[in-house]
C-alpha atoms as a PDB file:
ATOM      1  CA  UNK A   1     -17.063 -34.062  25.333  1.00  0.00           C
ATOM      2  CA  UNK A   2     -17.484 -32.595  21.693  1.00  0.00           C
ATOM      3  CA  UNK A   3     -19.702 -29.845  23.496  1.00  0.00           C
ATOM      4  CA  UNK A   4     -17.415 -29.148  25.665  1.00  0.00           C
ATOM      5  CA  UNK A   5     -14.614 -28.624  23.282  1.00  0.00           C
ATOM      6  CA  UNK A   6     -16.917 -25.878  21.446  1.00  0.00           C
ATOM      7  CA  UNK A   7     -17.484 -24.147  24.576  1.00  0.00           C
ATOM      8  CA  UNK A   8     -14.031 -23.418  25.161  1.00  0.00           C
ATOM      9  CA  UNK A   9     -13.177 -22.654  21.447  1.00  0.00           C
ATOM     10  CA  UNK A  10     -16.292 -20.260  22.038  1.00  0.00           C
ATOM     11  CA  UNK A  11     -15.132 -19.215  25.155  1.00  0.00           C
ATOM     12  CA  UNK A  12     -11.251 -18.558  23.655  1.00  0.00           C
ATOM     13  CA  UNK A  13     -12.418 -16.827  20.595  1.00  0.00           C
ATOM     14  CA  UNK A  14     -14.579 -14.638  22.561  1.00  0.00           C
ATOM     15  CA  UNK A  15     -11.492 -13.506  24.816  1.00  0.00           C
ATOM     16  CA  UNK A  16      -8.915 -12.582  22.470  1.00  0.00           C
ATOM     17  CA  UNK A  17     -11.463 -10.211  21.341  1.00  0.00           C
ATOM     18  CA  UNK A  18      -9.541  -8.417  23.772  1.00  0.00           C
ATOM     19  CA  UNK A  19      -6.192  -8.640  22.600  1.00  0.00           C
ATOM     20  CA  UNK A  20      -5.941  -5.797  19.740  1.00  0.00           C
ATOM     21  CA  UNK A  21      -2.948  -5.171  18.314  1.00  0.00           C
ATOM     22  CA  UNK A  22      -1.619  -1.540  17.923  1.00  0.00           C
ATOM     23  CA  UNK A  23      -3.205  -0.210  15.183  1.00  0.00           C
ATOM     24  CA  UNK A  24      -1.198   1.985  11.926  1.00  0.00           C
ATOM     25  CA  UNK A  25      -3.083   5.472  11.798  1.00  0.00           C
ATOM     26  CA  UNK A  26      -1.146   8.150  12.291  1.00  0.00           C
ATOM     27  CA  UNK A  27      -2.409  11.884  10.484  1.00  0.00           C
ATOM     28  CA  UNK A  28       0.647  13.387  10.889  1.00  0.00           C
ATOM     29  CA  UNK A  29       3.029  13.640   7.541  1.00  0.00           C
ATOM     30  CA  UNK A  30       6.756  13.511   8.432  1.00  0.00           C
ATOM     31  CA  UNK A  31       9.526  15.863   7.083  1.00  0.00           C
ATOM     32  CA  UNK A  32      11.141  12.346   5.542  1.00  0.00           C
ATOM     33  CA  UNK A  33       7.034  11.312   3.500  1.00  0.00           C
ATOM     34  CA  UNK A  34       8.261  10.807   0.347  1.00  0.00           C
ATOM     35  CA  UNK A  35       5.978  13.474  -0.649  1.00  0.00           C
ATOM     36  CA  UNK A  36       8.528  15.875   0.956  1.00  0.00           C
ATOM     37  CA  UNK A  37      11.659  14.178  -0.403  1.00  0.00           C
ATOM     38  CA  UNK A  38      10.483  13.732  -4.458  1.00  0.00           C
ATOM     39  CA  UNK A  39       8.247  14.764  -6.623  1.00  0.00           C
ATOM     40  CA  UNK A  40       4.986  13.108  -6.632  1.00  0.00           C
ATOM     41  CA  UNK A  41       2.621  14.101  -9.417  1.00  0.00           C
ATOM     42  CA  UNK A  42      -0.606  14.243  -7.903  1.00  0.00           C
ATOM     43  CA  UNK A  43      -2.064  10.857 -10.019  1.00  0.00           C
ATOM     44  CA  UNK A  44       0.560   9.239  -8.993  1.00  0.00           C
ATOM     45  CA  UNK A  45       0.036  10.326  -4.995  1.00  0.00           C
ATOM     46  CA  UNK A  46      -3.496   9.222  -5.972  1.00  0.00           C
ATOM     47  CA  UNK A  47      -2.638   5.760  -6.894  1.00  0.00           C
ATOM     48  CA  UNK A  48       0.222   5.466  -4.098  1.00  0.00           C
ATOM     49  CA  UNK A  49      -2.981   6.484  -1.646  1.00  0.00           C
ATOM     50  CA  UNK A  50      -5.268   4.216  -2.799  1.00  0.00           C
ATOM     51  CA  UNK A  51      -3.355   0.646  -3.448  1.00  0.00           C
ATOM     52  CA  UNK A  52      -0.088   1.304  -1.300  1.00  0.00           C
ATOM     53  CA  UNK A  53      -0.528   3.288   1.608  1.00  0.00           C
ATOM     54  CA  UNK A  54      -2.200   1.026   3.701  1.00  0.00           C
ATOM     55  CA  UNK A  55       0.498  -1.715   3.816  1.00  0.00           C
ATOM     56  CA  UNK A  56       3.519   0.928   3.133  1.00  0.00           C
ATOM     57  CA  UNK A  57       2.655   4.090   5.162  1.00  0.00           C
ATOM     58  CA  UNK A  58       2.394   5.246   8.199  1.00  0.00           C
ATOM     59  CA  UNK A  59      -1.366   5.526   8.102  1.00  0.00           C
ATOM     60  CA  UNK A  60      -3.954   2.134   7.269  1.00  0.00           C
ATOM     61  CA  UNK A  61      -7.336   2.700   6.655  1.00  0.00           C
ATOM     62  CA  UNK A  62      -8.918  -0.129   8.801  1.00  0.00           C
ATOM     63  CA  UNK A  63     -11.854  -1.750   7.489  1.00  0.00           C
ATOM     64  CA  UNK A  64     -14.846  -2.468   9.517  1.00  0.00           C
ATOM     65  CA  UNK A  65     -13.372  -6.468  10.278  1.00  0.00           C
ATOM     66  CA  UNK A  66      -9.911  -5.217  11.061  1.00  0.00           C
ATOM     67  CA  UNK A  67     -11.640  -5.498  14.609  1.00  0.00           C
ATOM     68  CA  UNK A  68     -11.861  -9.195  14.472  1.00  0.00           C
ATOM     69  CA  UNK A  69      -9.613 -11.789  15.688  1.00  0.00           C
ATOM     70  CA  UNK A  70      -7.930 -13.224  14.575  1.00  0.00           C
ATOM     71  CA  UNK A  71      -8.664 -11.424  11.407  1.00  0.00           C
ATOM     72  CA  UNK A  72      -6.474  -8.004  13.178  1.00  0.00           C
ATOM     73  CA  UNK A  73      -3.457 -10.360  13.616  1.00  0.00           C
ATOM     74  CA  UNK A  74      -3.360 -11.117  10.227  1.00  0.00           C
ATOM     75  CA  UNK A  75      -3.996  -7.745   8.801  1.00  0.00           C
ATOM     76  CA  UNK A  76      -1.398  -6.263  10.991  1.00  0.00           C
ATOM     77  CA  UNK A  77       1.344  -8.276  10.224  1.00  0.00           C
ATOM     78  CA  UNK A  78       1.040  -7.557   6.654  1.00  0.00           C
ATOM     79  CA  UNK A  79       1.241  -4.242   7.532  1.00  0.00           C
ATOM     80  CA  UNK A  80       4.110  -4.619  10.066  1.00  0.00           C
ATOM     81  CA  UNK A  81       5.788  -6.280   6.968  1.00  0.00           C
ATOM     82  CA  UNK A  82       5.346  -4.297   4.309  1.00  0.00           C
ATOM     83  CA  UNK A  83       6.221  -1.074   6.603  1.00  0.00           C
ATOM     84  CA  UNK A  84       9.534  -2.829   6.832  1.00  0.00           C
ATOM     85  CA  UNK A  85       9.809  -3.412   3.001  1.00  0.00           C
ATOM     86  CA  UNK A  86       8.834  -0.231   2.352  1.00  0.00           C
ATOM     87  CA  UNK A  87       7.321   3.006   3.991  1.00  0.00           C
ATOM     88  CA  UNK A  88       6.676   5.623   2.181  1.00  0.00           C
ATOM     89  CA  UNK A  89       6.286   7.883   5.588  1.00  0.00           C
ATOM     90  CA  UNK A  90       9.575   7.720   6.214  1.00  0.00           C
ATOM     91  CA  UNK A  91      11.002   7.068   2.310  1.00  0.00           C
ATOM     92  CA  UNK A  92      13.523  10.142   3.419  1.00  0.00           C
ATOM     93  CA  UNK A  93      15.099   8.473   6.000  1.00  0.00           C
ATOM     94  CA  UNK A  94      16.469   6.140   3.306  1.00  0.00           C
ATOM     95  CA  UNK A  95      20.113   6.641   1.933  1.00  0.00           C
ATOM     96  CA  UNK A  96      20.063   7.188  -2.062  1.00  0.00           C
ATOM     97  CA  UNK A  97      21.174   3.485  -2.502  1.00  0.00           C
ATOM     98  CA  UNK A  98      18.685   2.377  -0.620  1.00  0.00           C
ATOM     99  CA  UNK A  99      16.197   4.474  -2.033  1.00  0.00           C
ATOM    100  CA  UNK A 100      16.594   4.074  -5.150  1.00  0.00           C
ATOM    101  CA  UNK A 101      16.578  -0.203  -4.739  1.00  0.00           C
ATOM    102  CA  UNK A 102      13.092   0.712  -2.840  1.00  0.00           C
ATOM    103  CA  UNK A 103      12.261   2.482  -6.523  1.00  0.00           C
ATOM    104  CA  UNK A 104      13.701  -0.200  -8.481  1.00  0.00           C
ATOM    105  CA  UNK A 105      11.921  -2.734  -6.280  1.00  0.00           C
ATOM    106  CA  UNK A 106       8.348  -1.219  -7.202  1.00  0.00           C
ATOM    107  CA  UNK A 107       9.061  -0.975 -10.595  1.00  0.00           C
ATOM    108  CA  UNK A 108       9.859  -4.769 -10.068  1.00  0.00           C
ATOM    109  CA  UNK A 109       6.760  -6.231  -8.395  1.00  0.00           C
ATOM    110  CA  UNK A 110       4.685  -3.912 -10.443  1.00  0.00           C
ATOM    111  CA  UNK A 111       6.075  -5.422 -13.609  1.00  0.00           C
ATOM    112  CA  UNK A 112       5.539  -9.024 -11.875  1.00  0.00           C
ATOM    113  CA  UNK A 113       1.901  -8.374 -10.839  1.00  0.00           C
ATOM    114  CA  UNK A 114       2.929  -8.999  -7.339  1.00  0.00           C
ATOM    115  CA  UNK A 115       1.458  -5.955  -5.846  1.00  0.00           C
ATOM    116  CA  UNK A 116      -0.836  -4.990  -4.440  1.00  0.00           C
ATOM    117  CA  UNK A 117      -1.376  -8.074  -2.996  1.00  0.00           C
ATOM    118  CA  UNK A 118      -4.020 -10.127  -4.701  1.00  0.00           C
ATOM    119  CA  UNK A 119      -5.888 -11.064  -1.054  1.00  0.00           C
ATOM    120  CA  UNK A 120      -5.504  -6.975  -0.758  1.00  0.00           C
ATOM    121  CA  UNK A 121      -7.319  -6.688  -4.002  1.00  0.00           C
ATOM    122  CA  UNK A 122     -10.035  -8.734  -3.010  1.00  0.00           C
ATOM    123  CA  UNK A 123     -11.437  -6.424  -0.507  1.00  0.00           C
ATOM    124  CA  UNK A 124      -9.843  -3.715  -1.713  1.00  0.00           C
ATOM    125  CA  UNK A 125     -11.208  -3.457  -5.808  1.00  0.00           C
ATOM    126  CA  UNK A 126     -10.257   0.089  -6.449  1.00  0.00           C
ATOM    127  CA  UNK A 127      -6.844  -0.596  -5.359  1.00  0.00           C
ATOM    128  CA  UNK A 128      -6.681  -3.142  -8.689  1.00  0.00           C
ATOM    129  CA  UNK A 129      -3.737  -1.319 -11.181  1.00  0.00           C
ATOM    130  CA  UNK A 130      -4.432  -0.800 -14.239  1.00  0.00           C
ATOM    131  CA  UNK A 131      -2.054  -1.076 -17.280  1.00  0.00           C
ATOM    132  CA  UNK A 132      -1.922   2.172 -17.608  1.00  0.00           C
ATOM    133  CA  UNK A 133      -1.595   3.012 -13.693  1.00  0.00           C
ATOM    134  CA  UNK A 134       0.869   0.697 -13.312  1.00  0.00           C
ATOM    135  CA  UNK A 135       3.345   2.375 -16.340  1.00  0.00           C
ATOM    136  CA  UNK A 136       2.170   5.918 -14.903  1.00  0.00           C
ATOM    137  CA  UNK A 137       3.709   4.248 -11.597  1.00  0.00           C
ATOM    138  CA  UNK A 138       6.536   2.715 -13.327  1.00  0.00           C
ATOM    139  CA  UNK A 139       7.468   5.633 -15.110  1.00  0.00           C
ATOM    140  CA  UNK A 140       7.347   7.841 -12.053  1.00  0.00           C
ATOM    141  CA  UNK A 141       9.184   5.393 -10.306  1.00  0.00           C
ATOM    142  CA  UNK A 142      12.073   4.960 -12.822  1.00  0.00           C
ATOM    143  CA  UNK A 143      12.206   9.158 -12.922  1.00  0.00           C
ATOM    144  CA  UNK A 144      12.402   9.787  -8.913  1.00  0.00           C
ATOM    145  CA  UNK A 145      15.679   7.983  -8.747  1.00  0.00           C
ATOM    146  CA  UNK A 146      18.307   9.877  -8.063  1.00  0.00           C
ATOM    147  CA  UNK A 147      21.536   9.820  -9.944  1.00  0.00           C
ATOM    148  CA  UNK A 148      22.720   6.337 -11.026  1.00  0.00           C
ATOM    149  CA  UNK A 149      22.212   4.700 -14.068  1.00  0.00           C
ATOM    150  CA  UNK A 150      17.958   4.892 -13.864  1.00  0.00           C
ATOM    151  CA  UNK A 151      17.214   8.119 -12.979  1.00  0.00           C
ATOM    152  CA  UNK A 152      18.400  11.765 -12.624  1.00  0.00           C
ATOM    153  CA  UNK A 153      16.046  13.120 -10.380  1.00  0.00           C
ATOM    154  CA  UNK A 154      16.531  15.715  -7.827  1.00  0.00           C
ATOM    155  CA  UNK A 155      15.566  15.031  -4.503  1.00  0.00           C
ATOM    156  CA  UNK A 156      12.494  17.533  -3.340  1.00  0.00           C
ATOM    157  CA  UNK A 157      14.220  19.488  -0.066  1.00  0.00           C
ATOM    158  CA  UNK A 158      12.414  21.934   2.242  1.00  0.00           C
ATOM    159  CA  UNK A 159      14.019  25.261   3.015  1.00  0.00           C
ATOM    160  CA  UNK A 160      14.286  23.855   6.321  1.00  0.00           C
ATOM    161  CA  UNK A 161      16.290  20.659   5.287  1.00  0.00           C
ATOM    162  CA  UNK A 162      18.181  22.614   3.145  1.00  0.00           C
ATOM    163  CA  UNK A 163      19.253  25.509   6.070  1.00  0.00           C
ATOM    164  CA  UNK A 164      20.132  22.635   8.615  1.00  0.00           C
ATOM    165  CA  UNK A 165      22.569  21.249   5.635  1.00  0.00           C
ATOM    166  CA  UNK A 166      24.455  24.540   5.470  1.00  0.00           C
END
C-alpha cells in the first residue's frame, strides 16, 4: 500500500512538470516604465534592477529552479502579487495620488525592513539593501513625488506624451 502511495505521488509530481505557468519576461520598456515618467538616477535604477524588478516589473529574471513544480507556482504568484502592488513597467499608468501612495509605500516597507522579501534575499544576496541603499532609495523616493506635501517633483514626459497632451 505505502508503495503504492509513492508511486502515484511520483507519478503526480512528475506530471505537473507539465503545467508551467506563464512566465514575466518581457524586453520591451513601455512609454508608462517609470524610467520614462521620473527621474531615476542611475544608482538608484541600479538598485530598483537588482532587488525590485523581479517581483515589481514587467521583466523576472528566472532562476535555474523557477522550472520546478511546484517551486514555479510559488515564485509566480509572488510575482503576480507584487505586479499588482506595484509595477514599475507601468508606474505611468498610475494617477498622481496613486503614484505618489506607491512612493510613499516604498519609503514605508523600506523603513520597516519588509522588502525585499527576506525568502527573496535568501537566494537572491545581492538584492540585500544596505543602509545606505535603502536612504539613497528613500530619498529618491520621497523626491519623485509629485506635488503634495512630500515631494515637488516634475514628472519626466517624452516629446511624444507631451504633443498628444496639446
Amino acid at each position: 500500500m505505502l508503495k503504492k502511495v509513492g508511486l502515484a505521488l511520483l507519478l503526480l509530481l512528475v506530471v505537473i512538470q507539465f503545467i508551467q505557468p506563464t512566465k514575466n519576461q518581457s524586453t520591451e520598456i513601455l512609454a508608462s516604465d517609470i524610467t520614462k515618467v521620473r527621474q531615476v538616477p542611475a544608482d538608484v535604477q541600479e538598485i530598483l534592477t537588482v532587488a525590485c524588478y523581479d517581483c515589481h516589473s514587467n521583466n523576472t529574471v528566472y532562476p535555474w529552479y523557477s522550472h520546478i513544480q511546484p517551486v514555479a507556482w510559488w515564485l509566480n504568484n509572488h510575482v503576480v502579487e507584487g505586479k499588482q502592488k506595484l509595477n514599475f513597467s507601468t508606474f505611468g499608468d498610475y494617477d498622481t495620488k496613486k503614484a505618489n501612495h506607491k512612493l510613499d509605500e516604498t519609503i514605508e516597507v523600506l523603513q520597516k525592513n519588509e522588502m525585499p522579501l527576506k525568502s527573496y534575499t535568501l537566494i537572491h544576496t545581492n538584492a540585500k539593501l544596505t543602509d545606505a541603499q535603502k536612504t539613497l532609495v528613500i530619498n529618491w523616493a520621497k523626491s519623485a513625488m509629485v506635488g503634495g506635501e512630500t515631494g515637488n517633483a516634475t514628472p519626466v514626459y517624452s516629446e511624444e506624451k507631451e504633443r498628444e497632451e496639446h
